[in-house]
N, C-alpha and C. Protein backbone atom coordinates (compact mmCIF):
# COMPACT_ATOMS: atom_id res chain seq x y z
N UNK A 1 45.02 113.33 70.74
CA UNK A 1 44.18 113.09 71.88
C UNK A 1 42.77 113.61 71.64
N UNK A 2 43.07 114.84 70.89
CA UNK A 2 41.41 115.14 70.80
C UNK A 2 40.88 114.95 69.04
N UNK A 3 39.61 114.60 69.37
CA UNK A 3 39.40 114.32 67.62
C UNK A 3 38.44 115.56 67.07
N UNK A 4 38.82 115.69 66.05
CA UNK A 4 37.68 116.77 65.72
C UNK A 4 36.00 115.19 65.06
N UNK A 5 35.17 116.51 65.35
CA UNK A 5 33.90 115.64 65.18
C UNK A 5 33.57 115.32 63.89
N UNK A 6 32.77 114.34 63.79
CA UNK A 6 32.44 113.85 62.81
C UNK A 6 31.31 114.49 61.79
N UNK A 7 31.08 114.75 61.55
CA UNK A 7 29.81 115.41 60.33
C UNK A 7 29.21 114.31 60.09
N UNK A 8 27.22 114.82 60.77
CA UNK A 8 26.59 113.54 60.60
C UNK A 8 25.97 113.94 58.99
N UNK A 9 25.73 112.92 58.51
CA UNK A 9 25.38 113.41 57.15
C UNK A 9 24.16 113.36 57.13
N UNK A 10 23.74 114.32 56.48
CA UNK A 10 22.86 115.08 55.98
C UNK A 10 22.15 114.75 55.12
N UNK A 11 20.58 113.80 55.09
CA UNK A 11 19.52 113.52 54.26
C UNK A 11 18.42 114.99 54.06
N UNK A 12 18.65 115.62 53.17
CA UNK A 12 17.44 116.33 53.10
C UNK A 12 16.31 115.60 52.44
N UNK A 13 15.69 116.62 51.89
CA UNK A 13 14.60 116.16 51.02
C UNK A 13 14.86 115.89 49.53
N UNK A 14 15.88 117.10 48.85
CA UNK A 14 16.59 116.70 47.06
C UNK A 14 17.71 115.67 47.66
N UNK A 15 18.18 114.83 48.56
CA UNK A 15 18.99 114.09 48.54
C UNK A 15 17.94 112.66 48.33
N UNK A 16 16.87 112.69 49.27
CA UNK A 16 15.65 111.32 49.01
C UNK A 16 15.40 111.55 47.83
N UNK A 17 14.69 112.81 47.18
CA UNK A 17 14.52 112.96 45.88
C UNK A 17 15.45 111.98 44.74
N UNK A 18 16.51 112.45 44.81
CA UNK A 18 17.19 112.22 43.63
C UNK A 18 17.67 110.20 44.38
N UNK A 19 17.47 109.95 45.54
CA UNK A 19 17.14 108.83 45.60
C UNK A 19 16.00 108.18 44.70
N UNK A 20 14.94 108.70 45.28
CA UNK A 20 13.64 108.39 44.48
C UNK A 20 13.73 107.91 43.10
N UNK A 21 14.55 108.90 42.47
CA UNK A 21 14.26 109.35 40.59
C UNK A 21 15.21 108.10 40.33
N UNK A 22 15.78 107.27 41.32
CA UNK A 22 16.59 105.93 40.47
C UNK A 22 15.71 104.67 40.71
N UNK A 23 14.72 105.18 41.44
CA UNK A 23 13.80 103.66 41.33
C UNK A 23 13.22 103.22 40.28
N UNK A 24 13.25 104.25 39.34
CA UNK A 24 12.72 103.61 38.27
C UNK A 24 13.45 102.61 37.58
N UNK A 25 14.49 103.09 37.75
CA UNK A 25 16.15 101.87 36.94
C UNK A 25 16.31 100.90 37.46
N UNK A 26 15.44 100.81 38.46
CA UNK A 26 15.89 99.52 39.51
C UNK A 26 15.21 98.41 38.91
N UNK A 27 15.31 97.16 38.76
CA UNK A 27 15.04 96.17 38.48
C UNK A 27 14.15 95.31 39.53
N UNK A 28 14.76 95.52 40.68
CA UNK A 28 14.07 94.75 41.69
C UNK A 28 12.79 95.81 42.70
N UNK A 29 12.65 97.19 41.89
CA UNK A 29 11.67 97.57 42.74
C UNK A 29 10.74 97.51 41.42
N UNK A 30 10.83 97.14 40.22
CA UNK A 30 9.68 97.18 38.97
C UNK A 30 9.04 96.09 39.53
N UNK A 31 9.62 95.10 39.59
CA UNK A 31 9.67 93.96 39.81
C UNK A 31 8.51 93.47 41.12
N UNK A 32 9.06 94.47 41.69
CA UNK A 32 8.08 94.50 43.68
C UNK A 32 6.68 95.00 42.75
N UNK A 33 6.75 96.09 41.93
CA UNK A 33 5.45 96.78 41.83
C UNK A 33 4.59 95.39 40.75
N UNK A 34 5.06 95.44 39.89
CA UNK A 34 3.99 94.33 39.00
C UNK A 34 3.83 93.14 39.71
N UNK A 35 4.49 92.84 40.85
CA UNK A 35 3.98 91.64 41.48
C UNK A 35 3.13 92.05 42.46
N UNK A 36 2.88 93.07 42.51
CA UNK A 36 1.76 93.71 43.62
C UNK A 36 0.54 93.11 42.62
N UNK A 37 0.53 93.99 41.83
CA UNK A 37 -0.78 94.17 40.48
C UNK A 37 -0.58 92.94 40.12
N UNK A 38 -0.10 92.20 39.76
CA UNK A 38 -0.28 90.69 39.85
C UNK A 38 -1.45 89.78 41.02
N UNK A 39 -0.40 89.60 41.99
CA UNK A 39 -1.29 89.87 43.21
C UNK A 39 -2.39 90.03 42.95
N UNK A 40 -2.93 91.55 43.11
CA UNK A 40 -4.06 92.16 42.88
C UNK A 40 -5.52 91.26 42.02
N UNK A 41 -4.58 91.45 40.78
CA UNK A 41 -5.45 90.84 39.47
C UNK A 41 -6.19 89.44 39.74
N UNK A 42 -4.61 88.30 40.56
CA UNK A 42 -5.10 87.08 41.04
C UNK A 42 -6.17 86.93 42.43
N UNK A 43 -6.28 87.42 42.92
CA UNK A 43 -6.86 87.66 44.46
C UNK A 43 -8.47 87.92 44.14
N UNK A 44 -8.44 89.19 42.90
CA UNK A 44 -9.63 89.45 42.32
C UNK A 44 -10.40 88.40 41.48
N UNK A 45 -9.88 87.63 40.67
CA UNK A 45 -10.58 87.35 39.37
C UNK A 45 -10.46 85.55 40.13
N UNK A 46 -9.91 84.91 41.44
CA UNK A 46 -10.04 84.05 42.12
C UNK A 46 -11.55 83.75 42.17
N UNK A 47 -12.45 84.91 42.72
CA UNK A 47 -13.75 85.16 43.16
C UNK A 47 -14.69 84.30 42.23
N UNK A 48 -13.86 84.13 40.68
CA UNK A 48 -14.59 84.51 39.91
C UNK A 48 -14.98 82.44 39.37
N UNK A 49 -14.36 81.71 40.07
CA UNK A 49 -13.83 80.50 39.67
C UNK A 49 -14.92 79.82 40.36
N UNK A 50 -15.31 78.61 39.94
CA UNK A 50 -16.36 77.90 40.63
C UNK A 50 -15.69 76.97 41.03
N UNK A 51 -14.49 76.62 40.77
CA UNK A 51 -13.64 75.88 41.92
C UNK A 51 -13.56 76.41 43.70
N UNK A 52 -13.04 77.85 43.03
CA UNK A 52 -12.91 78.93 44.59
C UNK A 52 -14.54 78.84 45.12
N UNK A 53 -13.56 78.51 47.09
CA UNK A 53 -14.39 78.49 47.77
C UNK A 53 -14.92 79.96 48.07
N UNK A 54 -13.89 80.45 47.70
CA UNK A 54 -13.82 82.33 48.28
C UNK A 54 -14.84 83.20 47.15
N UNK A 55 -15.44 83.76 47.24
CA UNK A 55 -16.65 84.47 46.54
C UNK A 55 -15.85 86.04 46.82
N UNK A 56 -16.32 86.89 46.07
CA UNK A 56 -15.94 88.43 46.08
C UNK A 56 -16.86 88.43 47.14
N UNK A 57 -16.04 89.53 47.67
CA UNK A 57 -16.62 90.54 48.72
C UNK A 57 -15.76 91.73 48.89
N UNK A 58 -16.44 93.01 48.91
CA UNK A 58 -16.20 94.25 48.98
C UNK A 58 -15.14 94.51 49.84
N UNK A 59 -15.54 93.54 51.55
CA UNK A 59 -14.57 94.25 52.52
C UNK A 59 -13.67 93.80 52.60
N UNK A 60 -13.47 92.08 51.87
CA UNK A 60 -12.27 91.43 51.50
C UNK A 60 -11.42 92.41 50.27
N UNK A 61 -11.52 92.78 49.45
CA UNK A 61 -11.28 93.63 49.11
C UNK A 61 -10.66 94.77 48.87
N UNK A 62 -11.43 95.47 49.64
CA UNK A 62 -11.06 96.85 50.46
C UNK A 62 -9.63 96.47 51.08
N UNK A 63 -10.15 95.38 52.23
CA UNK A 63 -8.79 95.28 52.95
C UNK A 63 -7.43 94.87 52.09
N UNK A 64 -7.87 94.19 51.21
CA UNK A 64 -5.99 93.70 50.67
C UNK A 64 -5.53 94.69 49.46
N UNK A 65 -6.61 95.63 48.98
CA UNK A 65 -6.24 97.14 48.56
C UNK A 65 -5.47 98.13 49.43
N UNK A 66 -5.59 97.97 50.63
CA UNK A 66 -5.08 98.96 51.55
C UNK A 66 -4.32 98.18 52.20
N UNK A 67 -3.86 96.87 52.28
CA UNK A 67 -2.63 96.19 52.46
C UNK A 67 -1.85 96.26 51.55
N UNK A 68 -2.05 95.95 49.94
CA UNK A 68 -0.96 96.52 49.47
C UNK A 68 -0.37 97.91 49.31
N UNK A 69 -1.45 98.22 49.13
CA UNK A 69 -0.94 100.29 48.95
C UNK A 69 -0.17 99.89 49.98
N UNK A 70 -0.40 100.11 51.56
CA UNK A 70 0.82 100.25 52.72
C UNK A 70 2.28 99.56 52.33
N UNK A 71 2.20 98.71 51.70
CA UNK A 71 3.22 97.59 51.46
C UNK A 71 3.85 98.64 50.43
N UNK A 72 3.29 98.88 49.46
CA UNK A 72 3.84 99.38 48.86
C UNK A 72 4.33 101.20 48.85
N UNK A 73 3.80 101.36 49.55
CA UNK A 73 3.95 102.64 49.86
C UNK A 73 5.48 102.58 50.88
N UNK A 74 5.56 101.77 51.89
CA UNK A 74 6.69 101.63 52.49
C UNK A 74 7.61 101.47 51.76
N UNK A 75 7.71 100.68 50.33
CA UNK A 75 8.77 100.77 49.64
C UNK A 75 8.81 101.98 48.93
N UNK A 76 8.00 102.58 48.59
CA UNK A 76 8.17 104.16 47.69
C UNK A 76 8.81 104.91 48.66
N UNK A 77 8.79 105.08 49.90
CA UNK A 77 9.25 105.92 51.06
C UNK A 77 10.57 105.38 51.46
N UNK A 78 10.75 104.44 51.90
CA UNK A 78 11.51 104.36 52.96
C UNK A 78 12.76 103.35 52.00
N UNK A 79 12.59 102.68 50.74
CA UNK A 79 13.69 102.80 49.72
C UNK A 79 14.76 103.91 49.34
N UNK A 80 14.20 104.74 49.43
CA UNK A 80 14.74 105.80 48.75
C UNK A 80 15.83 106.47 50.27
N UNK A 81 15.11 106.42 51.56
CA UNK A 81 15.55 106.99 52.35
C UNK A 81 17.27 106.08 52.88
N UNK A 82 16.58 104.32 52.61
CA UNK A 82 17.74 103.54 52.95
C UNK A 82 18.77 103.85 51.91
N UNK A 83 18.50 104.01 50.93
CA UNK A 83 19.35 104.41 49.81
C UNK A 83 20.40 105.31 50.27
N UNK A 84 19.97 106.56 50.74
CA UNK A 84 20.84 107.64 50.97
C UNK A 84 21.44 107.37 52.11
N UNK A 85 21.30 106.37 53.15
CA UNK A 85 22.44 106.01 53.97
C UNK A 85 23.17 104.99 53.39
N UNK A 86 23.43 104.64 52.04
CA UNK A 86 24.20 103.81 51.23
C UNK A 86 23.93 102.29 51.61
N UNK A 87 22.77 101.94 52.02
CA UNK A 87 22.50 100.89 52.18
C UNK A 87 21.64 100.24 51.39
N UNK A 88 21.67 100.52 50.39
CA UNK A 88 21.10 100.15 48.95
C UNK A 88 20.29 98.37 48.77
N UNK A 89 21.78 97.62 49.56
CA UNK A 89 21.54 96.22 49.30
C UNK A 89 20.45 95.50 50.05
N UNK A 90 20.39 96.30 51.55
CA UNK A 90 19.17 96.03 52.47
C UNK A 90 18.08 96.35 51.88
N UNK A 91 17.89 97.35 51.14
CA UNK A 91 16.49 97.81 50.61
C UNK A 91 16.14 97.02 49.21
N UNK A 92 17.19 96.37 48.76
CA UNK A 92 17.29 95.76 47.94
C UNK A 92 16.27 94.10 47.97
N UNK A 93 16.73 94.05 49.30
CA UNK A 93 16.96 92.63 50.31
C UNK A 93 15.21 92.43 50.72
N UNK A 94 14.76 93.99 50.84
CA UNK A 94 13.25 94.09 51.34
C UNK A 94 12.48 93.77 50.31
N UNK A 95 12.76 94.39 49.48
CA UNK A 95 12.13 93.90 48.06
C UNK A 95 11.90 92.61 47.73
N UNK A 96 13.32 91.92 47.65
CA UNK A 96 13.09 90.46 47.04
C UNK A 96 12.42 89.66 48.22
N UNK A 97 12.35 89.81 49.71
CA UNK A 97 11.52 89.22 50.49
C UNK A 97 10.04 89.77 50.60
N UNK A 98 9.55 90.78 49.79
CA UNK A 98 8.13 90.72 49.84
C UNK A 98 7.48 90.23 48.26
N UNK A 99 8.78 90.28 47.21
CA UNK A 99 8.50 89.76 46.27
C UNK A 99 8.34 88.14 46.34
N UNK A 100 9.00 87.39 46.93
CA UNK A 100 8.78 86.09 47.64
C UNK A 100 7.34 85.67 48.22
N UNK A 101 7.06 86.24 49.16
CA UNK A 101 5.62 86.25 49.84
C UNK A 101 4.58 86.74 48.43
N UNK A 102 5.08 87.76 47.66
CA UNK A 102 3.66 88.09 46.93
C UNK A 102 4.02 86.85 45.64
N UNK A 103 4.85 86.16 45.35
CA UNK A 103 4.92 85.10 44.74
C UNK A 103 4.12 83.91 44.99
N UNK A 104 4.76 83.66 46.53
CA UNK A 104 3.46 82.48 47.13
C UNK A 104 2.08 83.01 46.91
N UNK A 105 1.36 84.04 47.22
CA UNK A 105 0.32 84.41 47.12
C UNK A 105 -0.38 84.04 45.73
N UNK A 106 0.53 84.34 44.76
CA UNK A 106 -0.18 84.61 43.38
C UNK A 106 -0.35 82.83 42.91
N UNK A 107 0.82 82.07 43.27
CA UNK A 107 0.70 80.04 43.41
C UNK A 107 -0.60 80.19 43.83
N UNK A 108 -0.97 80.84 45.22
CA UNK A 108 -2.31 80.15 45.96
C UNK A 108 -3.09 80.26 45.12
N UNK A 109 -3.36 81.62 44.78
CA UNK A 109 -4.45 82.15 43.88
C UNK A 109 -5.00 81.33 42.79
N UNK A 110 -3.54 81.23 42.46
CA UNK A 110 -3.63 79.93 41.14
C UNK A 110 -4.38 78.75 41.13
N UNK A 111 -4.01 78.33 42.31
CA UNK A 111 -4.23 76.88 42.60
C UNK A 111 -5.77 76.93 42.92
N UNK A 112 -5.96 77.86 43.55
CA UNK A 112 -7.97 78.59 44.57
C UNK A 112 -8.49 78.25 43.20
N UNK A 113 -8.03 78.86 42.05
CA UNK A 113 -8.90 78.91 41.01
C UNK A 113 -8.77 77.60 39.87
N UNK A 114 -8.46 76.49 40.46
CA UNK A 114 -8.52 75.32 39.86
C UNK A 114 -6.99 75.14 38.86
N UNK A 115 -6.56 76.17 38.89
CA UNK A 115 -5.78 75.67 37.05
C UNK A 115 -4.33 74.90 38.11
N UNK A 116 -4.23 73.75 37.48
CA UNK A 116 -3.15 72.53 37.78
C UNK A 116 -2.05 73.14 37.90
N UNK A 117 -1.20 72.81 38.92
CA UNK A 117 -0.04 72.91 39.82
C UNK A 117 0.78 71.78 39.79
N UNK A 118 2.04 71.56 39.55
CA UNK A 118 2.85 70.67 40.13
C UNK A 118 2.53 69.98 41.40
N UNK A 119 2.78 68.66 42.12
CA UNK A 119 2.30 67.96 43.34
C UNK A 119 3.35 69.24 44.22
N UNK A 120 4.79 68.95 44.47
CA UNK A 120 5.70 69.60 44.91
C UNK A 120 4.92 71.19 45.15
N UNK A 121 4.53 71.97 44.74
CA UNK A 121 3.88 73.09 44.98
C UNK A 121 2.50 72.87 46.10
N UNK A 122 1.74 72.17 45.58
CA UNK A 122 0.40 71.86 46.09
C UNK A 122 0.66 71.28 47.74
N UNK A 123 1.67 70.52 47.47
CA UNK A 123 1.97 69.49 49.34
C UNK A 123 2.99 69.99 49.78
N UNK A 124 3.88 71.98 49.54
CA UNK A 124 4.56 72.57 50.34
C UNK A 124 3.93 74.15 50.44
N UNK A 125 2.44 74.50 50.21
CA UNK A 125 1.64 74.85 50.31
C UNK A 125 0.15 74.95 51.01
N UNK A 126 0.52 75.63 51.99
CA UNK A 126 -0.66 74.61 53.29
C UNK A 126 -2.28 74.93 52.92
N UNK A 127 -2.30 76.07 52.08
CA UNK A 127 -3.66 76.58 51.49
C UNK A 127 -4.05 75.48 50.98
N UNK A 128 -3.20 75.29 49.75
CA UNK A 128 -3.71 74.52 48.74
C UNK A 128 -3.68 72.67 49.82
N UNK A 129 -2.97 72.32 49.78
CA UNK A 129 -2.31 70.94 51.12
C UNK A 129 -3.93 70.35 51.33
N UNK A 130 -4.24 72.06 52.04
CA UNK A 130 -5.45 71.72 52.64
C UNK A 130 -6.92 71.70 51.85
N UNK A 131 -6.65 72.59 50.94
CA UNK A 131 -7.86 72.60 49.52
C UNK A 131 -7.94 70.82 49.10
N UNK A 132 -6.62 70.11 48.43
CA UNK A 132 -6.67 69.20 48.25
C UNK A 132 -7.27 68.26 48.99
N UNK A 133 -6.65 68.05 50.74
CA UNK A 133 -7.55 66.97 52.07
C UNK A 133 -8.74 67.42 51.78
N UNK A 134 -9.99 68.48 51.22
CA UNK A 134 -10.96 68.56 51.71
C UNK A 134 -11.57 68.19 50.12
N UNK A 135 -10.87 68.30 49.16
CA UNK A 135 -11.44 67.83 47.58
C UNK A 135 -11.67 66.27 47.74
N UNK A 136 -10.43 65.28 48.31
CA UNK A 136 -10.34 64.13 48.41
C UNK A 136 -11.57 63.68 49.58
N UNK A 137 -11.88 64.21 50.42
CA UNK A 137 -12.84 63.42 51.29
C UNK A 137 -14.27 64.08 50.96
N UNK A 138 -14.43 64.93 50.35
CA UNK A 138 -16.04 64.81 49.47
C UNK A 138 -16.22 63.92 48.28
N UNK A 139 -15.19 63.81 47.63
CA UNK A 139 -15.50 62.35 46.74
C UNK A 139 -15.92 61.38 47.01
């Protein structure tokens, strides 16, 4: 009739820790990080294309520097923490859906800066979709 209680378990700080120290083994958080710096590299050197309509600018910039840090910073933190409630596969799950989005990103980039794309990419791509309607009616 009566139950004894449950023991809530216990995340300290060497339990996130030694979470932490396996991200490196992980495959799908290397994976999150070089597609950041990917990202990064493409977003930057876009500026640089006389195709791209988009020109460098500082505060453009600034801002998607401090969008990814946050992005990525949420996974340095809060990976490690889902981890230790053994939920490994969700944090797993976060990863490959921002690796997805920073995938599309790095296509756009691609495409901003002229170098040829498959049609199938270009007309399920609304950046580019729309780069193309506006190439075709200045001709």
């Amino acid at each position: 009739m009566y139950y004894a209680p449950q023991p809530t378990p216990h995340f300290g700080f060497m339990e996130w820790w030694f979470a932490a120290e396996k991200l490196v083994e992980n495959p799908w958080f290397l994976t999150f990080i070089i597609i950041i710096l990917v990202d990064l590299a493409t977003g930057f050197l876009k500026g640089f294309f006389r195709n791209s309509n988009e020109r460098l600018n500082s505060t453009t910039g600034r801002q998607g520097l401090i969008k990814h840090t946050v992005i990525a910073g949420m996974g340095v933190i809060f990976y490690p923490l889902v981890d230790c409630w053994g939920l490994d596969n969700f944090a797993n799950l976060f990863l490959m859906f921002f690796i997805g989005q920073y995938g599309i990103s790095i296509v756009e980039n691609l495409g901003i800066m002229g170098i040829p794309l498959p049609n199938w990419i270009t007309d399920n791509l609304e950046k580019l979709r729309n780069r193309g309607d506006n190439n075709e009616t200045k001709k």
